[in-house]
C-alpha atoms as a PDB file:
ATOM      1  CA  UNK A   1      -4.243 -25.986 -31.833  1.00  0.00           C
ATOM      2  CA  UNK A   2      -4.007 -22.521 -33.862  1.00  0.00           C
ATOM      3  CA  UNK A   3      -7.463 -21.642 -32.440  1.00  0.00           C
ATOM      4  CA  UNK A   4      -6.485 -22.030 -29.147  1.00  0.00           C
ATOM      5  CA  UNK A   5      -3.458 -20.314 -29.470  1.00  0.00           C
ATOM      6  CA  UNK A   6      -5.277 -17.410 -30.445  1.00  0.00           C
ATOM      7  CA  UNK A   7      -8.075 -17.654 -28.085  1.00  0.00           C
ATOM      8  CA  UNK A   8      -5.967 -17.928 -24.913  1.00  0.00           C
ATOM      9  CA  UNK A   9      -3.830 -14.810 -26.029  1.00  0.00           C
ATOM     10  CA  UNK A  10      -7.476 -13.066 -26.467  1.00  0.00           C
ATOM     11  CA  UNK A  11      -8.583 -14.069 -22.891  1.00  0.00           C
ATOM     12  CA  UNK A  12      -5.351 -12.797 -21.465  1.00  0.00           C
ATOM     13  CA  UNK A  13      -5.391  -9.667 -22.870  1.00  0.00           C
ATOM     14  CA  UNK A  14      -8.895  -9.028 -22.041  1.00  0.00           C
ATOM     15  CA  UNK A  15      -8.119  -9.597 -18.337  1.00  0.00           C
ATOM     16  CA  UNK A  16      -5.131  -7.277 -18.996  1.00  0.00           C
ATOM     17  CA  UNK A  17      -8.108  -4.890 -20.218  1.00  0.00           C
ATOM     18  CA  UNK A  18     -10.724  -5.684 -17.623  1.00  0.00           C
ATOM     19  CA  UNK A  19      -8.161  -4.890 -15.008  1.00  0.00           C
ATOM     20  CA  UNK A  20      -7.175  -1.805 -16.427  1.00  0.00           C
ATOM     21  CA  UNK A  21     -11.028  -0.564 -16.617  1.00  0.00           C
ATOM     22  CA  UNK A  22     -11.203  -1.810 -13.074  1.00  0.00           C
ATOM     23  CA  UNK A  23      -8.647   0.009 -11.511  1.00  0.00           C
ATOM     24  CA  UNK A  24      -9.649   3.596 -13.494  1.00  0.00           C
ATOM     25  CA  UNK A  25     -12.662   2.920 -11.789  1.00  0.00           C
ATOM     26  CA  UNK A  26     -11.700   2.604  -8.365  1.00  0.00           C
ATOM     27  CA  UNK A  27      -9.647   5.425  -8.918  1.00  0.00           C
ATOM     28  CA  UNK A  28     -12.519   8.212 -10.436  1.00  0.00           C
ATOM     29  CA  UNK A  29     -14.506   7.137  -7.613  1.00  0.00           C
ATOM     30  CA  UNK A  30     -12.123   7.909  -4.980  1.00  0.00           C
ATOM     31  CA  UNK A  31     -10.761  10.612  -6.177  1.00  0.00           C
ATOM     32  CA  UNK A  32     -14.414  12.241  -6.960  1.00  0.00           C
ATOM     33  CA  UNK A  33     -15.224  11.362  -3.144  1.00  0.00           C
ATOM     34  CA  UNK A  34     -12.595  12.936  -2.046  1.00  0.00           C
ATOM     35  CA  UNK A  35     -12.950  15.879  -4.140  1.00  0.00           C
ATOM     36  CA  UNK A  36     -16.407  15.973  -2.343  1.00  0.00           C
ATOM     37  CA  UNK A  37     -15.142  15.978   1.094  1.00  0.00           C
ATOM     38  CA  UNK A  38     -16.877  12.709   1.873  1.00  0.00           C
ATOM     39  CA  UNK A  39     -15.832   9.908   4.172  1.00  0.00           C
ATOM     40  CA  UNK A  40     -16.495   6.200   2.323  1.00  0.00           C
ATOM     41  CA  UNK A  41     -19.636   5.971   5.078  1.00  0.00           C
ATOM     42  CA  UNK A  42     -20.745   9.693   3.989  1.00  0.00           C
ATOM     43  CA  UNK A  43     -20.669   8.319   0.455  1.00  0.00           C
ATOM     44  CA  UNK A  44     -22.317   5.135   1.150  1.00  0.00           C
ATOM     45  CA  UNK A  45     -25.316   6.619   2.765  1.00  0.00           C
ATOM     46  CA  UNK A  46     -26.266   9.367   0.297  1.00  0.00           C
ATOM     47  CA  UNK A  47     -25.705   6.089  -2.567  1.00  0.00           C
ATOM     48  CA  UNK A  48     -28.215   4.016  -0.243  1.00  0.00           C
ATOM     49  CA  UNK A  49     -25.014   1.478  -0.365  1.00  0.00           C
ATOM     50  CA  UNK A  50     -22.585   0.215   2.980  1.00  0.00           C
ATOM     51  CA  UNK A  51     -18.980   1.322   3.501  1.00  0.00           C
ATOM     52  CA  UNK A  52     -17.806  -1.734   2.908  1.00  0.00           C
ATOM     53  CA  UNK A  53     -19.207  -1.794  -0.633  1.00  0.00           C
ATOM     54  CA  UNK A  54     -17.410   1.570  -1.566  1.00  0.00           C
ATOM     55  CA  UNK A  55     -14.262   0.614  -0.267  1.00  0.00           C
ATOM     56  CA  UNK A  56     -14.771  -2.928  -1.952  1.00  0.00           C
ATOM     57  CA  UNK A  57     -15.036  -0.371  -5.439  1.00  0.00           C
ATOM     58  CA  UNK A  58     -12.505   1.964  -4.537  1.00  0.00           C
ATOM     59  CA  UNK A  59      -9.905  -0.952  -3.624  1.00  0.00           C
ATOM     60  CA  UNK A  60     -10.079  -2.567  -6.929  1.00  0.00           C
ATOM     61  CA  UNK A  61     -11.754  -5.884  -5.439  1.00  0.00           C
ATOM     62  CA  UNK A  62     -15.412  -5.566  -6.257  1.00  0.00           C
ATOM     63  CA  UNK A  63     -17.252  -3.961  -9.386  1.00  0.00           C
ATOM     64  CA  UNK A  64     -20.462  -2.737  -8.610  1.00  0.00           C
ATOM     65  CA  UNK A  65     -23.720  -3.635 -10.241  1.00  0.00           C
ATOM     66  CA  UNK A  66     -24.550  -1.446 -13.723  1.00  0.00           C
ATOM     67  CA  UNK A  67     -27.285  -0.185 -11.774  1.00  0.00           C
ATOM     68  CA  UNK A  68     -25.361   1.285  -8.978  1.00  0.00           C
ATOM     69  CA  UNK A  69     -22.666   1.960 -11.469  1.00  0.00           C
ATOM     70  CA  UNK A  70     -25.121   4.722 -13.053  1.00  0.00           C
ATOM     71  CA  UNK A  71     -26.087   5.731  -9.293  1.00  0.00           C
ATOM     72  CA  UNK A  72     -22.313   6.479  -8.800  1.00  0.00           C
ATOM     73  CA  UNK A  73     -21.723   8.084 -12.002  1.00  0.00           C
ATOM     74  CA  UNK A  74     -24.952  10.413 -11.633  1.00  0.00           C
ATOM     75  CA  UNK A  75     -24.347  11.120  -8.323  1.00  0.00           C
ATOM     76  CA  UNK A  76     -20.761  12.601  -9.410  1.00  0.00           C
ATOM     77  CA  UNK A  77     -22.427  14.052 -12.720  1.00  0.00           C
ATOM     78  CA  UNK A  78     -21.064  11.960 -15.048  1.00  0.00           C
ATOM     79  CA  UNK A  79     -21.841   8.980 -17.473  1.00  0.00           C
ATOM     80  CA  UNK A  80     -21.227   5.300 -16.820  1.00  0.00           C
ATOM     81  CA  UNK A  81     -18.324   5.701 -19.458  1.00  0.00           C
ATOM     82  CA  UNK A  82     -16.486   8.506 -17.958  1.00  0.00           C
ATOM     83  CA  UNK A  83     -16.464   7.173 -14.846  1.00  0.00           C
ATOM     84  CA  UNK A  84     -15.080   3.786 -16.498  1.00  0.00           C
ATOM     85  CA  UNK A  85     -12.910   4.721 -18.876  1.00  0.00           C
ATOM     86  CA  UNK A  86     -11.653   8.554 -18.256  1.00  0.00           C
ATOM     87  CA  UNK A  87      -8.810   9.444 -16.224  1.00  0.00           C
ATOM     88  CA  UNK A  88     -10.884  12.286 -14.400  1.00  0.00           C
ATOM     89  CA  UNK A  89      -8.452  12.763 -11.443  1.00  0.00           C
ATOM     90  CA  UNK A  90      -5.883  13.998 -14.156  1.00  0.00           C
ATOM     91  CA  UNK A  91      -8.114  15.877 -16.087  1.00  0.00           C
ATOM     92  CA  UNK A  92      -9.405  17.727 -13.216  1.00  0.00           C
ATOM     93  CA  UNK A  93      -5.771  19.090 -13.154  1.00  0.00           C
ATOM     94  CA  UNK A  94      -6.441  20.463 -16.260  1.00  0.00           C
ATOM     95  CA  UNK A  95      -9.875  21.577 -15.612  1.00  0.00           C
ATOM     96  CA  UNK A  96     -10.120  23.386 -12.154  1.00  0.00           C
ATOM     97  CA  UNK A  97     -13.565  24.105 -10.138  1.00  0.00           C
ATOM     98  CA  UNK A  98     -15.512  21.510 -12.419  1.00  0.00           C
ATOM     99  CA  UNK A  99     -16.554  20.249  -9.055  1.00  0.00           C
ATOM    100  CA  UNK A 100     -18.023  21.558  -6.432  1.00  0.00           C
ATOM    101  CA  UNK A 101     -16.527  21.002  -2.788  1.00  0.00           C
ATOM    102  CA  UNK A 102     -18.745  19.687  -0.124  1.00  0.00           C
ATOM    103  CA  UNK A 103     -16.241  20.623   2.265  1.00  0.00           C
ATOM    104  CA  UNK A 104     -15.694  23.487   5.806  1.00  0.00           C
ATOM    105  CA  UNK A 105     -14.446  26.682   5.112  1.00  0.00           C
ATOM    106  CA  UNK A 106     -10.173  27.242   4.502  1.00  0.00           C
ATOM    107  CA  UNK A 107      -8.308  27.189   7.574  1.00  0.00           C
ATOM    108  CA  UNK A 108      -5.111  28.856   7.331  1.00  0.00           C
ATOM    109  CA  UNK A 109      -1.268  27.180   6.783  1.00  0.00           C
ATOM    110  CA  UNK A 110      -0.014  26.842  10.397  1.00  0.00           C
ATOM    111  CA  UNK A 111       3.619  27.983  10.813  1.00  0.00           C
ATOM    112  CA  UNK A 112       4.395  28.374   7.341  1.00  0.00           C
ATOM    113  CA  UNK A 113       7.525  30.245   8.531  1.00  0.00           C
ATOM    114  CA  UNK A 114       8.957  27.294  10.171  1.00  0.00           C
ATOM    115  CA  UNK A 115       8.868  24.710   6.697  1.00  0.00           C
ATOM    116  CA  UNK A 116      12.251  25.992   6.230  1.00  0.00           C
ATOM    117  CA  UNK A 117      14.863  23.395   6.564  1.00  0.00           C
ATOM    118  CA  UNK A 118      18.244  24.482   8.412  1.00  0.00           C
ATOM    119  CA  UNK A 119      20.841  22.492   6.265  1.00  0.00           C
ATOM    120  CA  UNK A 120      24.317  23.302   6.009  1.00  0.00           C
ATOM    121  CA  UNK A 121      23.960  23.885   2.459  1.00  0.00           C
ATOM    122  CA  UNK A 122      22.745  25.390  -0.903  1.00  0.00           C
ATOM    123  CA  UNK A 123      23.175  24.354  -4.236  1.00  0.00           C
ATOM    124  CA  UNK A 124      26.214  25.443  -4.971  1.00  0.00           C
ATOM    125  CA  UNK A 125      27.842  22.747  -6.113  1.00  0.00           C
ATOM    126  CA  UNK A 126      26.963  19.001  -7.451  1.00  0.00           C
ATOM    127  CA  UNK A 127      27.274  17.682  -3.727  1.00  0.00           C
ATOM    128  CA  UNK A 128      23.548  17.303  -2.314  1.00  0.00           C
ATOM    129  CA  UNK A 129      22.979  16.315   1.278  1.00  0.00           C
ATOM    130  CA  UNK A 130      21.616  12.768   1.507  1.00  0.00           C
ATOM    131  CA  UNK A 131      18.574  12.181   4.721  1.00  0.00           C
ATOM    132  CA  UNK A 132      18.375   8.123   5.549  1.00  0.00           C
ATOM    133  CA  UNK A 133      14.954   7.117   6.840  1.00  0.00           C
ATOM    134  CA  UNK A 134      16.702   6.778   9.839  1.00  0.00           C
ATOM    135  CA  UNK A 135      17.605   9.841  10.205  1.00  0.00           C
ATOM    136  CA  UNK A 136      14.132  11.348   9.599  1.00  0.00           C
ATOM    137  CA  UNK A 137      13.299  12.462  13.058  1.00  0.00           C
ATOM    138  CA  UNK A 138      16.479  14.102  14.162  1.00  0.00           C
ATOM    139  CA  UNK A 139      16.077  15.758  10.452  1.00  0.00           C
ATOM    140  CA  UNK A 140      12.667  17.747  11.373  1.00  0.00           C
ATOM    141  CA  UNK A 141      13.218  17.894  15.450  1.00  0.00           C
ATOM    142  CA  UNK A 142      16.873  19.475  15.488  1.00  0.00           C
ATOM    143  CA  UNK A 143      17.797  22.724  14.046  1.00  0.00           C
ATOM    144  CA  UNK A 144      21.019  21.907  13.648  1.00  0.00           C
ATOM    145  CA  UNK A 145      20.799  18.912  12.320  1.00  0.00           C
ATOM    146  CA  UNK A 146      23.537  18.327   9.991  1.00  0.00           C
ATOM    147  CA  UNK A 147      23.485  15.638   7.200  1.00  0.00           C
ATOM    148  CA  UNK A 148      25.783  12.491   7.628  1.00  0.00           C
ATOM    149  CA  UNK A 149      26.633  12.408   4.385  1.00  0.00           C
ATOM    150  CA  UNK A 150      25.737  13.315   0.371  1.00  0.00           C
ATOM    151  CA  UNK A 151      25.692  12.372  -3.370  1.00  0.00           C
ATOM    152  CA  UNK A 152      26.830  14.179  -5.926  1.00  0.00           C
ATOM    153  CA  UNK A 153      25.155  14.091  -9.549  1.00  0.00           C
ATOM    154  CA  UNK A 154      27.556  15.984 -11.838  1.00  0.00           C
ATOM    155  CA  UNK A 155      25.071  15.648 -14.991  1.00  0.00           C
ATOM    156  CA  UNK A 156      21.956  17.493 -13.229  1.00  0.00           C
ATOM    157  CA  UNK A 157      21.653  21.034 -12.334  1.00  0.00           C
ATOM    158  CA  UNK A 158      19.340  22.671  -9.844  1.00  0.00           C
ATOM    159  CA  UNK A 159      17.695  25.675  -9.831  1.00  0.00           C
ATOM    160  CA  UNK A 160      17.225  27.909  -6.383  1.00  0.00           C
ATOM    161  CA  UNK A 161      15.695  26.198  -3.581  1.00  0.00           C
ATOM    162  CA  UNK A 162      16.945  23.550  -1.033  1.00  0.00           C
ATOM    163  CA  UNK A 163      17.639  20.252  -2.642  1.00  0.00           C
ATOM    164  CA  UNK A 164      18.183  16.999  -0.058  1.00  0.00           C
ATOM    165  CA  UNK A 165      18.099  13.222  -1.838  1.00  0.00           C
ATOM    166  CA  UNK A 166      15.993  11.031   0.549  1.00  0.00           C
ATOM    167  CA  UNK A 167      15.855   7.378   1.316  1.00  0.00           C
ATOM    168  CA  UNK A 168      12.710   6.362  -0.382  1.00  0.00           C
ATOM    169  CA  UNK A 169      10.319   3.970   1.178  1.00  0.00           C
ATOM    170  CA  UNK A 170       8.736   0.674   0.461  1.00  0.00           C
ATOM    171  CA  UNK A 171       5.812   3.339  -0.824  1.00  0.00           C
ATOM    172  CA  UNK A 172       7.990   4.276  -3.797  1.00  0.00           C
ATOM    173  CA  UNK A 173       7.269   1.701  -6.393  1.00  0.00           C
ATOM    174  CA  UNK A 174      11.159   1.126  -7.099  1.00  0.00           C
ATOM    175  CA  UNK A 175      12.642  -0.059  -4.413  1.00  0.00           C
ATOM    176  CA  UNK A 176      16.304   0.522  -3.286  1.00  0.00           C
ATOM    177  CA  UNK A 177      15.681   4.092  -4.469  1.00  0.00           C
ATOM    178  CA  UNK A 178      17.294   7.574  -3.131  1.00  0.00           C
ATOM    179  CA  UNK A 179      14.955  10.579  -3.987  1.00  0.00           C
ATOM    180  CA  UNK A 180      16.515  13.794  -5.558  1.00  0.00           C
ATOM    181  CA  UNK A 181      13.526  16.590  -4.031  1.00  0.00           C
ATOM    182  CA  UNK A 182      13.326  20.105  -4.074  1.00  0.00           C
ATOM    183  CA  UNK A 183      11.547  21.894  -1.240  1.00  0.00           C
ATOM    184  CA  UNK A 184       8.448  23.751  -1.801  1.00  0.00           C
ATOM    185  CA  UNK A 185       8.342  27.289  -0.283  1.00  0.00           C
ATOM    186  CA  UNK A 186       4.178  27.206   0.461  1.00  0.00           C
ATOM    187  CA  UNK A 187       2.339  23.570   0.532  1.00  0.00           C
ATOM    188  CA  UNK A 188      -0.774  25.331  -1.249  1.00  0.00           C
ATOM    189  CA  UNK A 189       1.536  25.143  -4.095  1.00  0.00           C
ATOM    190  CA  UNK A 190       0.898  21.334  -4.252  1.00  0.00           C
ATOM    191  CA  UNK A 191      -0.649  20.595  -7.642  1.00  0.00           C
ATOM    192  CA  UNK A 192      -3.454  18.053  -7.839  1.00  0.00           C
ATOM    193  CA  UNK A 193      -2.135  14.483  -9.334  1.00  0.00           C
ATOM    194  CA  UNK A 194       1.235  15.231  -9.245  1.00  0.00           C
ATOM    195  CA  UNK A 195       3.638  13.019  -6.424  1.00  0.00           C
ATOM    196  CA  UNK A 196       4.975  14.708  -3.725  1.00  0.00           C
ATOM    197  CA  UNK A 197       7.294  13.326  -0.082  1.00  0.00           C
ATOM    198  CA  UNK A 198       5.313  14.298   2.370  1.00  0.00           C
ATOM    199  CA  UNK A 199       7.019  14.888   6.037  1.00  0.00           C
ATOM    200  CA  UNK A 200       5.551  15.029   8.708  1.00  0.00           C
ATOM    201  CA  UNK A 201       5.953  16.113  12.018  1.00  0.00           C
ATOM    202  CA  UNK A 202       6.215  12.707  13.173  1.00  0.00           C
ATOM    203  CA  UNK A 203       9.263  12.382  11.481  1.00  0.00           C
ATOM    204  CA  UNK A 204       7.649   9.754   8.663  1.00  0.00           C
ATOM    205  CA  UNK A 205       8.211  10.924   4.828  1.00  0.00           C
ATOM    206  CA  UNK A 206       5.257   9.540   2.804  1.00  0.00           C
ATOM    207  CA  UNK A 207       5.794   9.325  -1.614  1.00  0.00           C
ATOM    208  CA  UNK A 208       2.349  10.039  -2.541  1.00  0.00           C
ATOM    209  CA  UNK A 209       0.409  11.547  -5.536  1.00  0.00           C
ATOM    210  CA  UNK A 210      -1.362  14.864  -3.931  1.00  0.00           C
ATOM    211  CA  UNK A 211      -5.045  16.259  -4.070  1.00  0.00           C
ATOM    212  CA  UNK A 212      -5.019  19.861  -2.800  1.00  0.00           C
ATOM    213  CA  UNK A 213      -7.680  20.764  -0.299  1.00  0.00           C
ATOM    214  CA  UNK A 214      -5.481  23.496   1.307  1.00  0.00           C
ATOM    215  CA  UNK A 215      -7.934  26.039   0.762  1.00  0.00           C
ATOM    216  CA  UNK A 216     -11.769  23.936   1.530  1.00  0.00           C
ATOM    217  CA  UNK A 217     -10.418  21.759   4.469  1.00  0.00           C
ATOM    218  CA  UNK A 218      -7.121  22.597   5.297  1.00  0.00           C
ATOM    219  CA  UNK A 219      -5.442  19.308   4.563  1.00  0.00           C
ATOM    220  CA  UNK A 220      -3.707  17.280   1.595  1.00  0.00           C
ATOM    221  CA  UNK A 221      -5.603  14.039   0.472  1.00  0.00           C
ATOM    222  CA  UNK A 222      -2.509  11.937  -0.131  1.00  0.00           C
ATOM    223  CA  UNK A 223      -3.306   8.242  -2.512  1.00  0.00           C
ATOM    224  CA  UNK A 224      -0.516   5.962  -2.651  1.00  0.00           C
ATOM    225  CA  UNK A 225       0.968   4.800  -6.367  1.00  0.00           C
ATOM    226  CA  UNK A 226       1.802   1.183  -4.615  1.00  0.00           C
ATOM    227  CA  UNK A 227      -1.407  -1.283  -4.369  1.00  0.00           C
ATOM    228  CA  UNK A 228      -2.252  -2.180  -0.639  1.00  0.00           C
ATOM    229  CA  UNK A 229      -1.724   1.392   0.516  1.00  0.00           C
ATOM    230  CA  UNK A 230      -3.753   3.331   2.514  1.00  0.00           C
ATOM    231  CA  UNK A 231      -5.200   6.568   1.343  1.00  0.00           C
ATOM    232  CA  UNK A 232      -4.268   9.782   3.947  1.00  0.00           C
ATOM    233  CA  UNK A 233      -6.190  12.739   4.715  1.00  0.00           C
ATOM    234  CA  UNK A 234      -3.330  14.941   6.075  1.00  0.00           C
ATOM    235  CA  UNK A 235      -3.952  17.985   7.807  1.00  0.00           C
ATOM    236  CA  UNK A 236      -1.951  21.016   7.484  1.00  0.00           C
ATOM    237  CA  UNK A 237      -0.703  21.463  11.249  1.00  0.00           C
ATOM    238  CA  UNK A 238       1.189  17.837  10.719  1.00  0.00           C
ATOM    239  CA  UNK A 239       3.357  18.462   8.150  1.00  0.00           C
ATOM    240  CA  UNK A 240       6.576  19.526   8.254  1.00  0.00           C
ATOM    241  CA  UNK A 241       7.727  20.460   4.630  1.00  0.00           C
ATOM    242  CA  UNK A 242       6.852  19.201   1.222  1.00  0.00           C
ATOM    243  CA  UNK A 243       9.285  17.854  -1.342  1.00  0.00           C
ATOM    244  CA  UNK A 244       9.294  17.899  -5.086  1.00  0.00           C
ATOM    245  CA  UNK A 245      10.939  14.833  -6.519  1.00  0.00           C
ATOM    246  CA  UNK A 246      13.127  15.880  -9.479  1.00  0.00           C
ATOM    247  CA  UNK A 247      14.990  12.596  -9.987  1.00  0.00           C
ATOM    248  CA  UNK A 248      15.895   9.621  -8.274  1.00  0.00           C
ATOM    249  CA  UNK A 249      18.647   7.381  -8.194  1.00  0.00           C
ATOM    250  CA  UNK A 250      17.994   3.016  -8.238  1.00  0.00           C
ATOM    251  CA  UNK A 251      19.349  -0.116  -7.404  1.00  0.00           C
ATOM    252  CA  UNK A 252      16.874  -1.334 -10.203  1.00  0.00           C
ATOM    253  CA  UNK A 253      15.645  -0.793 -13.620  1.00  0.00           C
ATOM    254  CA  UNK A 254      11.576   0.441 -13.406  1.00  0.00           C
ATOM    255  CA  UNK A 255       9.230  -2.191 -14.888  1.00  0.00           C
ATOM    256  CA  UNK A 256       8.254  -1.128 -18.263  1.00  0.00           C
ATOM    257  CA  UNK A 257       4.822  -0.734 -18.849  1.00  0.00           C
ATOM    258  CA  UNK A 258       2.877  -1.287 -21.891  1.00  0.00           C
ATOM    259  CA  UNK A 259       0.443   1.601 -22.698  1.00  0.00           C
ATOM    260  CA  UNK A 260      -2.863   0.704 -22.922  1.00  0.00           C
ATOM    261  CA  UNK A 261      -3.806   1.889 -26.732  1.00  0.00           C
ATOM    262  CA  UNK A 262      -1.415  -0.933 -27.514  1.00  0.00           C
ATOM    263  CA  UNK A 263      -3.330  -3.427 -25.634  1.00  0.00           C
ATOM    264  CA  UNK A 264      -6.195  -2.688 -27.304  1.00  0.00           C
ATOM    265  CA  UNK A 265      -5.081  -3.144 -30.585  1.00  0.00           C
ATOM    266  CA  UNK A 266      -3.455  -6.210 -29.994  1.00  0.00           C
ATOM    267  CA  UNK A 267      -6.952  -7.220 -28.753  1.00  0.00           C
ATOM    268  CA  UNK A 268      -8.615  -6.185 -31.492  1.00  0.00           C
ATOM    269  CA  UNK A 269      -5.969  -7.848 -33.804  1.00  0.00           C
ATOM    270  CA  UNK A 270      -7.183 -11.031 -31.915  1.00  0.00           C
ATOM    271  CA  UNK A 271     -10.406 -10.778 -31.871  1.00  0.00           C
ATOM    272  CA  UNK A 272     -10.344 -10.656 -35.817  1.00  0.00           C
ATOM    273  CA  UNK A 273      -8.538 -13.708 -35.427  1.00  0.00           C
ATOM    274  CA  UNK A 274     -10.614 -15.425 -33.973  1.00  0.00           C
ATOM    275  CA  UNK A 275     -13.621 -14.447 -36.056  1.00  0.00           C
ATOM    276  CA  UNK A 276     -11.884 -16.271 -38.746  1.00  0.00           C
ATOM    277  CA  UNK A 277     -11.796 -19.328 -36.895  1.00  0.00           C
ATOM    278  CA  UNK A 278     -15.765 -19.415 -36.078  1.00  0.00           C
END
């Protein structure tokens, strides 16, 4: 009874593992695609492998073959385990122009002058004007739009800049949520791996983590942080304004999660466990 005990708290956690591998996997390769400037086809043919299979990798649902595994990895310059077990899309924050874009020359920020917001206030005071989602397109088509109505957060100061609280989206992974965001002045300020709301012209906001292409193919490569999501190449000319999120307000506690140098200790606690046992 013991031995099972122990051996079905081993399996779990080394599905809890295997899934964690899994999804830095899928993750490395899409962002080092991206990074590339290559469509999932583009990929596939210069890997001698089908669309279908890299999206099938970069959605989690398949692993691919060790073989192909080191075909990706060399093909990217890097070794099975970095591509396995490295968080490489946040350590190319840290490490700029340690790839090399296959990508057009820059095209330039398209009405830049316009991204500024006319809102019937600064941040003077704890009162910040709050934008519901549906709201959105009378928000970036009128001028003079003015708000409907505001929250005020007497424990958080701002610094200069415009500062709106938005209805979040079923794309922000706590739902019921109102956004605190702070406008940035210049979109090329976007910093790789960091989240950003993204509005368009269209009047949608997007809450997605941010890969800066501004200056190789004029666009933001925008990955959601909610599973199921699709991944958007957004070009420059369709957005309206970018938005720092500085806080946010829930109906919700976030799930806690357990970091992963904990789950492998626990494993390894296990396994010696269950060494005892054979």
């Amino acid at each position: 009874m013991q031995f099972n005990f122990f051996s079905d708290r081993f399996s779990n956690f080394s599905t809890q593992l295997i899934n964690v591998l899994i999804s830095i996997l899928a993750q490395n390769i899409e962002f080092l695609r991206k990074l590339q400037g290559l469509t999932q086809k583009d990929l596939g043919a210069e890997l001698g492998m089908t669309r279908a299979a890299i999206d099938s990798y970069e959605g989690g649902r398949a692993v691919p073959p060790y073989e192909k595994l080191k075909t990706i990895a060399a093909y990217f310059e890097k070794s099975v385990g970095e591509i396995t077990e490295l968080k490489i899309w946040l350590e190319e924050e840290e490490t700029p122009g340690s790839i090399n874009f296959k990508a057009p020359a820059e095209e330039s920020l398209k009405d830049e002058k316009e991204m500024n917001l006319q809102l019937p206030r600064e941040n003077s005071s704890d009162e910040i004007p709050l934008v519901l989602r549906d709201e959105l397109s009378d928000f970036v088509n009128n001028a003079s739009f003015t708000v409907s109505g505001s929250i005020n957060v007497p424990f958080r100061k701002f610094g200069e800049g415009q500062v709106v609280a938005f209805e979040a989206g079923n794309d922000f992974p706590i739902q019921g949520s109102l956004l605190i965001a702070q406008q940035l002045t210049n979109v090329k300020d976007c910093r790789d791996g960091q989240c950003y709301l993204v509005l368009t012209k269209e009047g949608e906001l997007l809450y997605r983590k941010a890969y800066n292409q501004t200056s190789t193919r004029g666009m933001l490569v925008l990955t959601p942080e909610v599973t199921g999501m699709a991944t958007i190449d957004m070009p420059l000319e369709d957005i309206h304004s970018v938005w720092q999120p500085i806080s946010y307000i829930a109906e919700q506690m976030p799930e806690m999660r357990q970091d992963l140098s904990e789950i492998k200790k626990t494993a390894e606690q296990l396994s010696e466990q269950l060494k005892r046992f054979n």
